[in-house]
N, C-alpha and C. Protein backbone atom coordinates (compact mmCIF):
# COMPACT_ATOMS: atom_id res chain seq x y z
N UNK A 1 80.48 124.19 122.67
CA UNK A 1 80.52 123.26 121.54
C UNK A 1 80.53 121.83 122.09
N UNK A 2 79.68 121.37 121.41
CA UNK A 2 79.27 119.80 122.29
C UNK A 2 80.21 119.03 121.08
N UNK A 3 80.91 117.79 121.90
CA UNK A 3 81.87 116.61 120.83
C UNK A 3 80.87 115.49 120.85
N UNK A 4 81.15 115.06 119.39
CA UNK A 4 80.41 113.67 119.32
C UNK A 4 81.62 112.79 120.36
N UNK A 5 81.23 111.22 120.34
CA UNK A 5 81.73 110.48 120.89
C UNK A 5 83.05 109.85 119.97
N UNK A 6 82.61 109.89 118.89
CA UNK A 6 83.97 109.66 118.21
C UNK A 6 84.72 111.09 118.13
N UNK A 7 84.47 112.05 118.22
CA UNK A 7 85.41 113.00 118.27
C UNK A 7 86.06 113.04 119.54
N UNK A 8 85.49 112.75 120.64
CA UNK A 8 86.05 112.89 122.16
C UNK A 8 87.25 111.59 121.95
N UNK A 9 86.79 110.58 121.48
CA UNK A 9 87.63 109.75 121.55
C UNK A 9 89.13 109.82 120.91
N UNK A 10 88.54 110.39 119.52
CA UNK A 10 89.77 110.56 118.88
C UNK A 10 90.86 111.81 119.76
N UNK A 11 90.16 112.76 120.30
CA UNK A 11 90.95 113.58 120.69
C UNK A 11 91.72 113.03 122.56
N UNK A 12 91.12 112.14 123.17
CA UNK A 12 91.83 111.40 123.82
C UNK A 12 92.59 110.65 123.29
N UNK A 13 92.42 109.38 122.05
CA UNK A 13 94.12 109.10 122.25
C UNK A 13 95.10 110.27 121.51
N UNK A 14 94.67 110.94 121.10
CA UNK A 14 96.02 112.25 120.52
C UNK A 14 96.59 112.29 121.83
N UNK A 15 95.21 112.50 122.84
CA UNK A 15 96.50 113.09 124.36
C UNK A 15 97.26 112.14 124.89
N UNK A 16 97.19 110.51 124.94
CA UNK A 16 97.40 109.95 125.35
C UNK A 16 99.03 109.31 124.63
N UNK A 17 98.54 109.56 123.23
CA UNK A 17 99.77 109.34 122.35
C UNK A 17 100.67 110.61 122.70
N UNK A 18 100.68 111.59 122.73
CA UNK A 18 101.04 112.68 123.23
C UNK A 18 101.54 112.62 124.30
N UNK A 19 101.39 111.99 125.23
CA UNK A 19 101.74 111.71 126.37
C UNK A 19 102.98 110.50 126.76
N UNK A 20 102.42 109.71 125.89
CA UNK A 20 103.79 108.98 125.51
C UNK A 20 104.79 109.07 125.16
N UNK A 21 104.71 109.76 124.30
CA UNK A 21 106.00 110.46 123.41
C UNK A 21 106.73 110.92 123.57
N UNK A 22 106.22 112.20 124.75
CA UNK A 22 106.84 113.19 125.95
C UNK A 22 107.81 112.36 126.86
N UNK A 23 107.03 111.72 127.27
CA UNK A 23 107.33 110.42 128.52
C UNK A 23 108.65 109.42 127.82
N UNK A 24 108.71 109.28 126.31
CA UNK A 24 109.92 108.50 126.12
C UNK A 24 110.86 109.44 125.72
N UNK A 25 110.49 110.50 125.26
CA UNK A 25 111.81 111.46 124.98
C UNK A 25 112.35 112.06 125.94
N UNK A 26 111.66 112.18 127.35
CA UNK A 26 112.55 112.10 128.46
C UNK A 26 113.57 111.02 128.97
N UNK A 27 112.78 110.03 128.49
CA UNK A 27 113.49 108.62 129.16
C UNK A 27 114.39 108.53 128.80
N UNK A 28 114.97 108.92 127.07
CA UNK A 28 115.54 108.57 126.51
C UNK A 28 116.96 109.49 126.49
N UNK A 29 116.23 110.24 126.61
CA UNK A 29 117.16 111.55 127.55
C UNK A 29 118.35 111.26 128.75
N UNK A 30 117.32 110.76 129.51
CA UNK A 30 118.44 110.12 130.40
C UNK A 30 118.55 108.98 130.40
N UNK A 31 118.34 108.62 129.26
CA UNK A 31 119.12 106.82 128.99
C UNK A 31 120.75 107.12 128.67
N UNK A 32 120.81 107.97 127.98
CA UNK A 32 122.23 108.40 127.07
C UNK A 32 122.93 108.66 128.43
N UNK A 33 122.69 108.87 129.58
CA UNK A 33 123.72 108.87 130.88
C UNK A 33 123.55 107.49 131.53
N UNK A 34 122.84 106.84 130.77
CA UNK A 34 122.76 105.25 131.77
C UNK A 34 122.63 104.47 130.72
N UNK A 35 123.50 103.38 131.13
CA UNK A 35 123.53 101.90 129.72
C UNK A 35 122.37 101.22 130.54
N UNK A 36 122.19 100.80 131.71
CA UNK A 36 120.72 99.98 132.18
C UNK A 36 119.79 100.28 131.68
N UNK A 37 119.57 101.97 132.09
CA UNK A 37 118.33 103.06 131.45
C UNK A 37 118.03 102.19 130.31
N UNK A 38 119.21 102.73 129.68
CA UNK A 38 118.72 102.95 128.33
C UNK A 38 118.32 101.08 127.42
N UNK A 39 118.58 100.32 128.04
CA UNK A 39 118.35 98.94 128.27
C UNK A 39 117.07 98.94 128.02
N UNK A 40 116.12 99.64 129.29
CA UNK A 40 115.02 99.52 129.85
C UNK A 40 114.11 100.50 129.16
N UNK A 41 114.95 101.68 128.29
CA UNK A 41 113.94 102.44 128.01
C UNK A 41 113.71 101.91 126.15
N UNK A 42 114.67 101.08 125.78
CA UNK A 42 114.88 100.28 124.64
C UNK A 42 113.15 99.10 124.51
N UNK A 43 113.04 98.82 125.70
CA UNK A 43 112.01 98.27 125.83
C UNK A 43 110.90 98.65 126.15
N UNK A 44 110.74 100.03 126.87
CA UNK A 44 109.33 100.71 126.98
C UNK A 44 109.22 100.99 125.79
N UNK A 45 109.93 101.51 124.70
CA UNK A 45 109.65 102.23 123.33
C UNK A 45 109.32 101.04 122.92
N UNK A 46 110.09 100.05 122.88
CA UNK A 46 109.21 98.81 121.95
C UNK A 46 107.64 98.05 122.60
N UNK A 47 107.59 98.37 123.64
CA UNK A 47 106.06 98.44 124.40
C UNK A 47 104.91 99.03 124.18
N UNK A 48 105.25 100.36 124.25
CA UNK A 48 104.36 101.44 123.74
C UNK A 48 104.04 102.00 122.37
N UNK A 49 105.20 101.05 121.28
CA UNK A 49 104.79 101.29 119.83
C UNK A 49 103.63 99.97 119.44
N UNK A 50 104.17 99.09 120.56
CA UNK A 50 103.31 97.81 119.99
C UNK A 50 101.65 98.63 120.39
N UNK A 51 101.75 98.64 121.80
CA UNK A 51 100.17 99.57 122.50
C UNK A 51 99.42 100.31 121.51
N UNK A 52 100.45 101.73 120.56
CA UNK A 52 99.72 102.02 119.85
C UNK A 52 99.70 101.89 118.46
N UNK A 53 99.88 100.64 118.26
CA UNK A 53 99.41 99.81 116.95
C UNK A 53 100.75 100.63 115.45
N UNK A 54 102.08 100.37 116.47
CA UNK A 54 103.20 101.31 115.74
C UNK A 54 103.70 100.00 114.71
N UNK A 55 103.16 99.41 114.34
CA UNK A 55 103.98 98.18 114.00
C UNK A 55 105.31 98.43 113.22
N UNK A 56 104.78 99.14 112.54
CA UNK A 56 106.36 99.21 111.25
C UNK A 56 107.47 100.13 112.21
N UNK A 57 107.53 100.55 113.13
CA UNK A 57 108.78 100.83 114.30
C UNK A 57 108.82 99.99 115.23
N UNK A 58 108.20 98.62 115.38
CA UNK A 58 109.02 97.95 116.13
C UNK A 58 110.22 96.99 115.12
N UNK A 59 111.27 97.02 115.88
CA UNK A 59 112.53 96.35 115.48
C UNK A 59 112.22 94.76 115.32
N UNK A 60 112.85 94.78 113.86
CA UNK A 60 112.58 92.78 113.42
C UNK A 60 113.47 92.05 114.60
N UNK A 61 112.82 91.06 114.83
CA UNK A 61 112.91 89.57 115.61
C UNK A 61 114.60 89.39 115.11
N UNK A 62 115.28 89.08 115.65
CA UNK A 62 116.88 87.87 115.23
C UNK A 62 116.39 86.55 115.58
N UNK A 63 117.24 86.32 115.29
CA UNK A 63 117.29 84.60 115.64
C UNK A 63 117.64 84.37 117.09
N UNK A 64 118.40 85.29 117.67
CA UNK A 64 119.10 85.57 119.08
C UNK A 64 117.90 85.65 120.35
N UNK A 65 116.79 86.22 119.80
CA UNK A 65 116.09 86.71 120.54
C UNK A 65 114.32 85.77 120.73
């Protein structure tokens, strides 16, 4: 079965989003045994929602920040 090019595509970012996801629910995993971790993994998740166009899960701006 031959894929068009928009089908190949679409089914790469599934894997790629897929891949992410995996990758922060580990992180996040062992963030809960580390306050730095979890610092750092506070900010890959807000990285990788911006990457894939997550907007309404990234966390509003303060004034603080």
């Amino acid at each position: 079965m031959m894929m068009t090019s928009a089908q190949f595509d679409r089914l790469r970012n599934l894997l790629i989003d897929t891949a992410v996801t995996a990758s922060l629910i580990e992180l996040e995993a062992l963030a809960d045994k580390n306050d730095q971790l979890a610092e750092w993994a506070e900010h890959v998740r807000v990285n990788c929602a911006a990457l894939m166009g997550l907007s309404s899960d990234l966390p509003e701006a303060t004034d603080g920040e």
